[in-house]
Protein backbone atom coordinates (compact mmCIF):
# COMPACT_ATOMS: atom_id res chain seq x y z
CA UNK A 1 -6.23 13.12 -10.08
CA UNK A 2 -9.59 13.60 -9.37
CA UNK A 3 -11.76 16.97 -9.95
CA UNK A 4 -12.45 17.34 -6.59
CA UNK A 5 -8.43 17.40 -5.91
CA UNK A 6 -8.62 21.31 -4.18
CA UNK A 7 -10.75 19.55 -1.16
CA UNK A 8 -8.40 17.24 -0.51
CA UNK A 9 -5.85 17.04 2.43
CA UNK A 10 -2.92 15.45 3.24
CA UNK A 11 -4.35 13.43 5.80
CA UNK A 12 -7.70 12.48 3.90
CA UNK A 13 -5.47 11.56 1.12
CA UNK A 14 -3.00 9.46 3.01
CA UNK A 15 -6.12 7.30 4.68
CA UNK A 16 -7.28 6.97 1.68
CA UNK A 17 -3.91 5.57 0.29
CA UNK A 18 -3.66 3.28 3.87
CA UNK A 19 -7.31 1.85 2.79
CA UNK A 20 -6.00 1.17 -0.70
CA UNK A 21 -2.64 -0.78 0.41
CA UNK A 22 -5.39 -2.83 2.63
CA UNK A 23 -7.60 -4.14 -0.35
CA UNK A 24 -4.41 -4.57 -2.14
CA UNK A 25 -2.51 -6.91 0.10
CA UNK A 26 -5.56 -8.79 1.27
CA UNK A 27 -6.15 -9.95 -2.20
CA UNK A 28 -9.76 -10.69 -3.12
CA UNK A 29 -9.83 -8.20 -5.92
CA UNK A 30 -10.10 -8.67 -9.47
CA UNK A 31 -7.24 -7.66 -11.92
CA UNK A 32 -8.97 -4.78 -13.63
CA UNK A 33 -10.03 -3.76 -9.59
CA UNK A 34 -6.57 -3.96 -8.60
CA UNK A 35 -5.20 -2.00 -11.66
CA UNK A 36 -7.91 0.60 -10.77
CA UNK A 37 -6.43 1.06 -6.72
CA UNK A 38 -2.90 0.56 -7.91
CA UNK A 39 -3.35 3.49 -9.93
CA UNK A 40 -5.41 5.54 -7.78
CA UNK A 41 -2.95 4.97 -4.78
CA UNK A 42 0.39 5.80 -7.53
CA UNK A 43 -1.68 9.36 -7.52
CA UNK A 44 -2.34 9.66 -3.91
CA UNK A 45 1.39 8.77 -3.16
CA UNK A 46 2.51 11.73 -5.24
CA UNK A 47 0.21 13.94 -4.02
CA UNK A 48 1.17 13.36 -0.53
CA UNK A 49 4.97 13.61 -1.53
CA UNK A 50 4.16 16.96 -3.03
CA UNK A 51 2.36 18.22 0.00
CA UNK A 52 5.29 16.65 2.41
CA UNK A 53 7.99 18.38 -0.14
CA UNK A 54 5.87 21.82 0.21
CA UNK A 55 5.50 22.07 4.06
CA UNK A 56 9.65 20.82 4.40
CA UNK A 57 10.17 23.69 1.88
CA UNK A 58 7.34 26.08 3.70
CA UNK A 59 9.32 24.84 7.47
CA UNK A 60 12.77 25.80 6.16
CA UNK A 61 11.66 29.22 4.90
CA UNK A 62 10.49 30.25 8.27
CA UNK A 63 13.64 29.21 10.05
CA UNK A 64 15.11 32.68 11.79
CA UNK A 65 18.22 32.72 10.96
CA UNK A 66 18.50 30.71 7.75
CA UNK A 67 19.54 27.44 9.56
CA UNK A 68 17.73 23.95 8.09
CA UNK A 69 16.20 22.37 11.59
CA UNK A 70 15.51 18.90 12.04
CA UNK A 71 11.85 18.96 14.08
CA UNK A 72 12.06 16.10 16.58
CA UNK A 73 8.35 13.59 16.33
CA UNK A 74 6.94 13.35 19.54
């Protein structure tokens, strides 16, 4: 990923992925253009993955009594 990876969040990186899936599916790019986002956006995925994997990981840790929870979306 890119050098300036450490100033990236998960939310900056997952609008950045949303904006990518956009140019994608509309379709006026060029092949090498397309290559480019497709592999920028393969990074981004991971990356958000990673960051989703750590905070399930960082949730279950601080569970009281040892217990997996399932947190409820509002």
């Amino acid at each position: 990923m890119e050098s300036s990876q450490e100033n990236l969040t998960f939310e900056t990186a997952l609008l950045e992925l949303q904006n990518i899936v956009n140019q994608l599916e509309d379709g006026d790019l060029t092949l090498e253009k397309s290559l480019q986002l497709f592999e920028r956006g393969q990074q981004l995925a991971a990356y958000c993955a990673k960051q989703l994997d750590e905070a399930t990981l960082k949730i279950e840790q601080l569970t009281a009594d040892g217990e997996i929870i399932e947190l409820q979306a509002d």
